[in-house]
C-alpha atoms as a PDB file:
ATOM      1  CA  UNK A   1     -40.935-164.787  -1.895  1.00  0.00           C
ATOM      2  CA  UNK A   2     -38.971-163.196   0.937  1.00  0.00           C
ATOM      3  CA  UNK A   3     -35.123-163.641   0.192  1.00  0.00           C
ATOM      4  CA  UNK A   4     -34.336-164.423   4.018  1.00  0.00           C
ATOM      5  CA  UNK A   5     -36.292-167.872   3.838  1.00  0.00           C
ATOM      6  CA  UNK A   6     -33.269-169.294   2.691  1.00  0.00           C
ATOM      7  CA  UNK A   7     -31.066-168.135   4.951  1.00  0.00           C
ATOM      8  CA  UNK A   8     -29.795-170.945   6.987  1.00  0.00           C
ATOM      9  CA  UNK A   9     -29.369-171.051  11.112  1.00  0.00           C
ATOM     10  CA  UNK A  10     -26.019-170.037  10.824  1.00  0.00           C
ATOM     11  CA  UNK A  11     -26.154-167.227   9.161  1.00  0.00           C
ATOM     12  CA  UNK A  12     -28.853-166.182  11.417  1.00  0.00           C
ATOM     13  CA  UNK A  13     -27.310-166.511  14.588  1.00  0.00           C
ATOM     14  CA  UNK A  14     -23.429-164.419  13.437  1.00  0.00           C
ATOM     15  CA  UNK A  15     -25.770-162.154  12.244  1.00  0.00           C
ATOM     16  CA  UNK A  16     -27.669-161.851  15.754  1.00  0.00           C
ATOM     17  CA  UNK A  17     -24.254-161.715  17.298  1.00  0.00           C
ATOM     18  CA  UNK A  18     -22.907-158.905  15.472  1.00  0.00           C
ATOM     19  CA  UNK A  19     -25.359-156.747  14.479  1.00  0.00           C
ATOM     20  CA  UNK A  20     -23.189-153.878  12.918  1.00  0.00           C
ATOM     21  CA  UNK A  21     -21.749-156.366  10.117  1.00  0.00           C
ATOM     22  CA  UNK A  22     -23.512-155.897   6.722  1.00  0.00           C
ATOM     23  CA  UNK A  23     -27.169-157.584   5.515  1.00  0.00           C
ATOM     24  CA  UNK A  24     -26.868-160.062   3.513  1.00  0.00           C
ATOM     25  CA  UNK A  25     -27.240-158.599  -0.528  1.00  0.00           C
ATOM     26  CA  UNK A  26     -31.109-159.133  -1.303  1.00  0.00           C
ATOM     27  CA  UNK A  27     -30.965-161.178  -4.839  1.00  0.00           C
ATOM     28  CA  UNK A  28     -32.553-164.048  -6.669  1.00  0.00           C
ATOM     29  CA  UNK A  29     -30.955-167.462  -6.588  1.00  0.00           C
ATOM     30  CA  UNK A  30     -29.776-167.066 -10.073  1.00  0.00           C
ATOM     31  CA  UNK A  31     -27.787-163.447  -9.274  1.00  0.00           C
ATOM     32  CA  UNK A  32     -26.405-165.221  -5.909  1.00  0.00           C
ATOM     33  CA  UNK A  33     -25.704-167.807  -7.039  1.00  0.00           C
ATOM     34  CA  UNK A  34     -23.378-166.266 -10.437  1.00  0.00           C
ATOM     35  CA  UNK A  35     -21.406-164.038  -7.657  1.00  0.00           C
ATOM     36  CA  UNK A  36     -20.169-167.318  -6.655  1.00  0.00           C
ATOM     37  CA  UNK A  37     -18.868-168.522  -9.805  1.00  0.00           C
ATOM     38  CA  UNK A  38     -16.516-166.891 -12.357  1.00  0.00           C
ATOM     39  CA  UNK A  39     -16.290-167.057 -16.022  1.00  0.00           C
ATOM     40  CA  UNK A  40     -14.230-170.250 -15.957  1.00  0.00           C
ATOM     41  CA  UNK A  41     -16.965-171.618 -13.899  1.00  0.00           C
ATOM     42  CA  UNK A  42     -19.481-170.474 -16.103  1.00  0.00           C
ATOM     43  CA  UNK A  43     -17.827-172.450 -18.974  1.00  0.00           C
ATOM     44  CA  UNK A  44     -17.388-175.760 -17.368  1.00  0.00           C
ATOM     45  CA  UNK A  45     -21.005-175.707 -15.764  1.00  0.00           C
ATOM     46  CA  UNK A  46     -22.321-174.712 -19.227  1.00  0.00           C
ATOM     47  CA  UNK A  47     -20.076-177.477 -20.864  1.00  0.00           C
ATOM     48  CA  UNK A  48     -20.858-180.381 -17.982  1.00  0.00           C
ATOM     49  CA  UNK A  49     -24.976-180.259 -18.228  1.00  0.00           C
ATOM     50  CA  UNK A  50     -25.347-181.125 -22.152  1.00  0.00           C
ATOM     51  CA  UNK A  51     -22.934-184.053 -21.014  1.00  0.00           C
ATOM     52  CA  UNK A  52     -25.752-184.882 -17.938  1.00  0.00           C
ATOM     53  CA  UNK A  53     -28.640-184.677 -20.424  1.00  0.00           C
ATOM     54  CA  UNK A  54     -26.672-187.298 -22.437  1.00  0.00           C
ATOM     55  CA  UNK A  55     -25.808-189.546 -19.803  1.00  0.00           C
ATOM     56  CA  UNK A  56     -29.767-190.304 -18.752  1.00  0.00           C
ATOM     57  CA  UNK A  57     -30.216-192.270 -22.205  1.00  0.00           C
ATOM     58  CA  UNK A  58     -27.388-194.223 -22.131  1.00  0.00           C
ATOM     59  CA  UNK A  59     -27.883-197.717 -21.371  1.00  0.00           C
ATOM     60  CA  UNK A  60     -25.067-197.632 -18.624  1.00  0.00           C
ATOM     61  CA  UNK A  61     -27.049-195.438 -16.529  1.00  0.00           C
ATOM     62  CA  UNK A  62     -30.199-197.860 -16.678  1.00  0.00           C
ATOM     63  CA  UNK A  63     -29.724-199.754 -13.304  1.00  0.00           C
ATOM     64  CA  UNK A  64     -31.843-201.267 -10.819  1.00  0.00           C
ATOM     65  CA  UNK A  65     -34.477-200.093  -9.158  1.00  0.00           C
ATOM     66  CA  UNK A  66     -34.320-199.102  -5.333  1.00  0.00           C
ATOM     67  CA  UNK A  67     -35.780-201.505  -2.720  1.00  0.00           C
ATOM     68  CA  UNK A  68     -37.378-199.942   0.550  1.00  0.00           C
ATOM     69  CA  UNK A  69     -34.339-201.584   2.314  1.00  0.00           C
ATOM     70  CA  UNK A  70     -31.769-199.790   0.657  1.00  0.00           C
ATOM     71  CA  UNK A  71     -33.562-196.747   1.176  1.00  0.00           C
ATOM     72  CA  UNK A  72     -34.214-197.126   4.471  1.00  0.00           C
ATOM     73  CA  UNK A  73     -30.279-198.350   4.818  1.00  0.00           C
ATOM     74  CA  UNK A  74     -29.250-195.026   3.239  1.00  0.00           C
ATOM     75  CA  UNK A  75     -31.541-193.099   5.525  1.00  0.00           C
ATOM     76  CA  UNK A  76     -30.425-194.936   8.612  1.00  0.00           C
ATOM     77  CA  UNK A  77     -26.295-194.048   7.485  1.00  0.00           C
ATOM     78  CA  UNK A  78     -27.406-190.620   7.236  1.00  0.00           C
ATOM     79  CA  UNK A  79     -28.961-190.324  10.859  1.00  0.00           C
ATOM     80  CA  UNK A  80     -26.143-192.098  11.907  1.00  0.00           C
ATOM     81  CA  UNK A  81     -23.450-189.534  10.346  1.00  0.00           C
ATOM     82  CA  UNK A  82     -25.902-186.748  11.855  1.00  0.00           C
ATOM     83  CA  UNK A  83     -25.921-188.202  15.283  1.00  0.00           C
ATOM     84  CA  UNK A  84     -21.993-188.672  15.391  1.00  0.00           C
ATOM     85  CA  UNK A  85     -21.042-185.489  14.152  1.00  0.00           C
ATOM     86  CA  UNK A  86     -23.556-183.841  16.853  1.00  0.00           C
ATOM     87  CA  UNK A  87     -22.411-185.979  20.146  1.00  0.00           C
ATOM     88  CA  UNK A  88     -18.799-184.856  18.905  1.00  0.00           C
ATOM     89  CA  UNK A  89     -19.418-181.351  18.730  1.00  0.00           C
ATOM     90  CA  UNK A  90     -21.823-181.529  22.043  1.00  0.00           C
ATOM     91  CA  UNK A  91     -18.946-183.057  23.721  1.00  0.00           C
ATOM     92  CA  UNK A  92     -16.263-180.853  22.703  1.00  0.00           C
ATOM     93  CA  UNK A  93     -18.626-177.686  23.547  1.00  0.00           C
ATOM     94  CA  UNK A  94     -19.366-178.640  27.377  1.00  0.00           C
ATOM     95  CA  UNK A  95     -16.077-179.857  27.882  1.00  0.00           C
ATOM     96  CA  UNK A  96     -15.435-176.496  30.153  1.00  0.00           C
ATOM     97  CA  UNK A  97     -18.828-175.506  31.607  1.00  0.00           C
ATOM     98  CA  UNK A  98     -19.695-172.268  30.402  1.00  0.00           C
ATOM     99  CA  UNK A  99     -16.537-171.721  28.908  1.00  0.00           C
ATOM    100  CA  UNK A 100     -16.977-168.213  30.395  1.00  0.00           C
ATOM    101  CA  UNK A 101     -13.057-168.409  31.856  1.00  0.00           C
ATOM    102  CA  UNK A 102     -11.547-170.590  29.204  1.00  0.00           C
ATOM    103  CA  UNK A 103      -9.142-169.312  26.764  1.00  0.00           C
ATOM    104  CA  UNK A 104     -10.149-168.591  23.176  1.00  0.00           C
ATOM    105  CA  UNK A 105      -7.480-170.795  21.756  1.00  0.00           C
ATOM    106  CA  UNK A 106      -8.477-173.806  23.388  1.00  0.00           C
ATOM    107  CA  UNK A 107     -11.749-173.243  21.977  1.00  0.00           C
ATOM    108  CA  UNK A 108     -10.497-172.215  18.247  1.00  0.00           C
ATOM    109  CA  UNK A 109      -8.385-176.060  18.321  1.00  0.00           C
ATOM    110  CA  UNK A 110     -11.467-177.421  18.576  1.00  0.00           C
ATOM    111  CA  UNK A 111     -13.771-175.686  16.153  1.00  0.00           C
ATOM    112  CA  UNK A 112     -10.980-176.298  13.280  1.00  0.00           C
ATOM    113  CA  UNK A 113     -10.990-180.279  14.534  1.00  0.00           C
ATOM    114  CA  UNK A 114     -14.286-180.666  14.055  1.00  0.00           C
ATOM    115  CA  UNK A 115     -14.452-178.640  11.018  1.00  0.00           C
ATOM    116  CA  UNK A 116     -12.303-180.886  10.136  1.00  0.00           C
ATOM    117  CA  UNK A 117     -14.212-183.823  10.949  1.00  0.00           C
ATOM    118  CA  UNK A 118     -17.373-182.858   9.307  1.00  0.00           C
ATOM    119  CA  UNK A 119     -15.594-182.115   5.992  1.00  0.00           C
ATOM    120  CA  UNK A 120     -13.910-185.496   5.921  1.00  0.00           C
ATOM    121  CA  UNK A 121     -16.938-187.632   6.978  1.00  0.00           C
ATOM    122  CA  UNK A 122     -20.037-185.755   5.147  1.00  0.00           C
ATOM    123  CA  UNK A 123     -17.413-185.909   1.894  1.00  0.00           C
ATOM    124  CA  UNK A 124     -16.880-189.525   1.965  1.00  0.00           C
ATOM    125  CA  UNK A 125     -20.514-190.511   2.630  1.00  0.00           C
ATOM    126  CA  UNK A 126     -21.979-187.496   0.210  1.00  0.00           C
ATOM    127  CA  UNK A 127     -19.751-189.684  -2.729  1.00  0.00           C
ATOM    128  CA  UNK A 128     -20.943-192.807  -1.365  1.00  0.00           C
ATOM    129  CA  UNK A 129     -24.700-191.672  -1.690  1.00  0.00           C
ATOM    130  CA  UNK A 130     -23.333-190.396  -5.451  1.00  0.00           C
ATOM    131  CA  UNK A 131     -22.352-194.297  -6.562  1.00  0.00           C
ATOM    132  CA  UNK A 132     -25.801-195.464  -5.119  1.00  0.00           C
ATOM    133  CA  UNK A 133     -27.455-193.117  -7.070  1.00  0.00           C
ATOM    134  CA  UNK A 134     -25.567-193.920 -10.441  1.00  0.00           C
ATOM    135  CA  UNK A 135     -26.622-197.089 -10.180  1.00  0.00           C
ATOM    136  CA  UNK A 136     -30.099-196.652  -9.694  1.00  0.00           C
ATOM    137  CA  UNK A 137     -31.988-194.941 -12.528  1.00  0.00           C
ATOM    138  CA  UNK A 138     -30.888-192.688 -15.262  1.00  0.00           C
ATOM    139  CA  UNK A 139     -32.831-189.895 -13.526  1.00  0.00           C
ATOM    140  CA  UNK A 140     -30.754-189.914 -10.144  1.00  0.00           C
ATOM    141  CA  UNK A 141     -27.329-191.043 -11.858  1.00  0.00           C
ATOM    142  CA  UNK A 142     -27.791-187.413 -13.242  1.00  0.00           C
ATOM    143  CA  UNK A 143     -28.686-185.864 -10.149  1.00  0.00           C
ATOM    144  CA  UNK A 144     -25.419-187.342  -8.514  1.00  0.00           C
ATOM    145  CA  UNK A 145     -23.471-186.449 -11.923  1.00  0.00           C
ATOM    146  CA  UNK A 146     -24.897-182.774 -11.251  1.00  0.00           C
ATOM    147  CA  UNK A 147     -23.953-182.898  -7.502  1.00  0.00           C
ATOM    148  CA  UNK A 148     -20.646-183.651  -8.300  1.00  0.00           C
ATOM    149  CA  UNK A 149     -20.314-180.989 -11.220  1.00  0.00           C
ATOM    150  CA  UNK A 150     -21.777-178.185  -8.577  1.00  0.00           C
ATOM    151  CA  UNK A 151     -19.752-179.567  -5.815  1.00  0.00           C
ATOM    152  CA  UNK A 152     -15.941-178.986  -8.027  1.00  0.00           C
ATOM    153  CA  UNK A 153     -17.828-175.464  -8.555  1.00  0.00           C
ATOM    154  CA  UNK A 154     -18.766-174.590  -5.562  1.00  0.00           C
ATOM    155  CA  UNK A 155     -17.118-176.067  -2.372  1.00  0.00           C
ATOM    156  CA  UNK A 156     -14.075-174.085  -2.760  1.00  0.00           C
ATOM    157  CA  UNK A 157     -16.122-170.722  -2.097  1.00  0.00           C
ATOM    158  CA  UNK A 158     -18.082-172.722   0.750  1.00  0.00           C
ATOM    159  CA  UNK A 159     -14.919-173.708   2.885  1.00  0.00           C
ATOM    160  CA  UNK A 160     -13.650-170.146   2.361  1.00  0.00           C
ATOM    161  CA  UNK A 161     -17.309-168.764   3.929  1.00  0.00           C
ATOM    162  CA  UNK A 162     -17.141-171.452   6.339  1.00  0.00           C
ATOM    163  CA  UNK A 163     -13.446-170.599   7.765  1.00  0.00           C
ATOM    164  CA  UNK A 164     -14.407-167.473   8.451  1.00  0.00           C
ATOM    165  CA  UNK A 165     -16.790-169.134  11.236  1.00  0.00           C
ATOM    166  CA  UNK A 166     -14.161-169.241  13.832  1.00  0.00           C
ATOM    167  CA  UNK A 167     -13.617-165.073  13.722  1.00  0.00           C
ATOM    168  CA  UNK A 168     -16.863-164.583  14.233  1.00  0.00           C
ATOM    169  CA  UNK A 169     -16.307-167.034  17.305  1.00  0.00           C
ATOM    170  CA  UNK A 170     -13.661-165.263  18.640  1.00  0.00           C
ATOM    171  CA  UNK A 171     -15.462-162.171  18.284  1.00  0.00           C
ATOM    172  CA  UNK A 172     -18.353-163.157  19.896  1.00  0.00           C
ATOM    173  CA  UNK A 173     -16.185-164.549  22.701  1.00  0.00           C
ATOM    174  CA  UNK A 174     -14.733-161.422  23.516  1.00  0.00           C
ATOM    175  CA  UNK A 175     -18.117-159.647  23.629  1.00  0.00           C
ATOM    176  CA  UNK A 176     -18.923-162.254  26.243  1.00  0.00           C
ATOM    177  CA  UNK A 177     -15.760-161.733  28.268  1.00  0.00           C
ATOM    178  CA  UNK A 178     -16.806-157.299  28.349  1.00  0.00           C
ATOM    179  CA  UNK A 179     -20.322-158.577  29.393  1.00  0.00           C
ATOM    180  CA  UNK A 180     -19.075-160.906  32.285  1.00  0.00           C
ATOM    181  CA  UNK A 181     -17.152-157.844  33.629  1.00  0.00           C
ATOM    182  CA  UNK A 182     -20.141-155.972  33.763  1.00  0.00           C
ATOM    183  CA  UNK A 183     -22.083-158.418  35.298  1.00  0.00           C
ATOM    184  CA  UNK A 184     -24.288-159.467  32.650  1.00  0.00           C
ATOM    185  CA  UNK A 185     -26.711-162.076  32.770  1.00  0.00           C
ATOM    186  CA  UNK A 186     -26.882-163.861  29.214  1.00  0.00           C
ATOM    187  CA  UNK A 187     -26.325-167.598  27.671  1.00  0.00           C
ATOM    188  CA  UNK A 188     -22.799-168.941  27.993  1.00  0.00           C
ATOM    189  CA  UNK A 189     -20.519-168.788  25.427  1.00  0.00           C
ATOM    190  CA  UNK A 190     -20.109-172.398  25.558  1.00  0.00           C
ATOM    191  CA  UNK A 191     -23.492-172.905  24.341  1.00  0.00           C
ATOM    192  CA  UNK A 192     -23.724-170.250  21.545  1.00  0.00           C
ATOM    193  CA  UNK A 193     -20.005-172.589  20.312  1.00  0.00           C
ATOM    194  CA  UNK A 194     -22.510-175.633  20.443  1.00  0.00           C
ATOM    195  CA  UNK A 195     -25.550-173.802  18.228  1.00  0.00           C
ATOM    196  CA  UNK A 196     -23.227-172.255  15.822  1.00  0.00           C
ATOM    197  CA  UNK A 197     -21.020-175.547  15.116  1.00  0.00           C
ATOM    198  CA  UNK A 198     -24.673-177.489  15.208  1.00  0.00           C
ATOM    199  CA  UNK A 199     -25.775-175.090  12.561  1.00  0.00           C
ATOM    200  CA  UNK A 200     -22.816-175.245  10.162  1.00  0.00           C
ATOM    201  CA  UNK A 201     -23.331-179.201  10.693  1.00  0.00           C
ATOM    202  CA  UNK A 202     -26.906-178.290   8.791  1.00  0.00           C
ATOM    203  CA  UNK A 203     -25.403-176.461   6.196  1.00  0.00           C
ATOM    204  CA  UNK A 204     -22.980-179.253   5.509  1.00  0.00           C
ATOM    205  CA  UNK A 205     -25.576-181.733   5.268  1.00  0.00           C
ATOM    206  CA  UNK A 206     -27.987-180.095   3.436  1.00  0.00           C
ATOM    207  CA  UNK A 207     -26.671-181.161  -0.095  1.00  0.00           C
ATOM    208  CA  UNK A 208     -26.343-185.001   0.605  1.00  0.00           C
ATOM    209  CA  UNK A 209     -29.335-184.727   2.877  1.00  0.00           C
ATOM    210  CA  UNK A 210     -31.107-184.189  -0.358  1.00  0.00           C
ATOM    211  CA  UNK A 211     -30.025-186.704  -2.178  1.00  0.00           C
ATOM    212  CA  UNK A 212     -30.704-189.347   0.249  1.00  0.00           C
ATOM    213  CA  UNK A 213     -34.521-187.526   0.060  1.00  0.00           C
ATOM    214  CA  UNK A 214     -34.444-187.819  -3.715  1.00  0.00           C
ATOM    215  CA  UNK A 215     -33.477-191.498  -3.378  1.00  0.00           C
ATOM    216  CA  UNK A 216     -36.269-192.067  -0.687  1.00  0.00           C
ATOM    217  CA  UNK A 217     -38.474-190.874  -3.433  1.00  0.00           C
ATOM    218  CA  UNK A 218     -38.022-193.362  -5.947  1.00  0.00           C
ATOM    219  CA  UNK A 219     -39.596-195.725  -7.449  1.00  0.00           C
ATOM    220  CA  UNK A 220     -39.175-199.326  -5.789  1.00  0.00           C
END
């Protein structure tokens, strides 16, 4: 399978946008995803999944069964986080027209605030969908377990990747400033701010979006 099927919109479009920066490293999910962790990561993820095995026979994690309305409730809080998150950043993005004439800082304010705001309110309902999942089944009480396991592993190398989004912002404004000098025709930076916050917004979701799948899936 072609390694650039799971390369997500973002990473698409800063790649479109500056073309001399390096391909991503062609490797298999296991390889990419060990240059993430370190030894000490190593250690606690091969320490923490025994424990998960353990926890799916215990008679704690034995709960109830999911109805089709809490399914559809959890589905319905999860289009409802999506469709907040994306008015906000719409909003913020057209707030200056094409943004062709409007200062980089101004723009860099608002990418960190809603950074901001998509870390806080994806993190709060991502452990939310974790507690409705422990008290389902024993199978998705060790999904969430995992979940939160990879998430202590992970998330501090995906907010380090994901500040680097507002460089590659500025960069791309500047490139837009040369071109308006030279009179060329092309998208405004305003909406390229819109796709690329609108595509980290996917990335962010991704996780809890499949959890809320999982718990779509099972049994009522």
């Amino acid at each position: 399978m072609r390694q650039d099927l799971f390369r997500s919109p973002l990473a698409d479009s800063l790649g479109r946008w500056l073309p001399e920066a390096p391909p991503v490293a062609r490797a298999d999910f296991a390889q990419r995803l060990g240059d993430w962790l370190n030894v000490a990561d190593a250690i606690a993820l091969s320490a923490g999944l025994p424990a998960l095995e353990a926890g799916v026979s215990a008679p704690a994690a034995r709960g109830r069964p999911a109805r089709a309305r809490d399914r559809q409730d959890l589905a319905d809080q999860l289009s409802s986080l999506r469709a907040t998150l994306t008015a906000s950043i719409r909003q913020h993005a057209r707030a200056d027209g094409d943004g062709a004439d409007t200062e980089f800082a101004l723009y860099l304010q608002r990418c960190l605030d809603l950074q901001r705001r998509m870390e806080l309110a994806i993190e709060a309902f991502r452990d939310h969908v974790r507690q409705t999942l422990a008290t389902t089944s024993p199978e998705l009480a060790r999904l969430a377990k995992l979940d939160a396991l990879m998430a202590r592993l992970l998330e501090p190398r995906e907010r380090q990747l994901l500040a680097t989004v507002p460089s590659f912002l500025r960069r791309r404004h500047e490139q837009r400033r040369r071109e308006a000098t030279k009179g060329a025709a092309s998208l405004s930076f305003a909406h390229e701010f819109e796709q690329a916050l609108l595509a980290e917004l996917d990335v962010r979701l991704r996780t809890v979006s499949g959890m809320v799948e999982a718990y779509a899936d099972a049994p009522t």
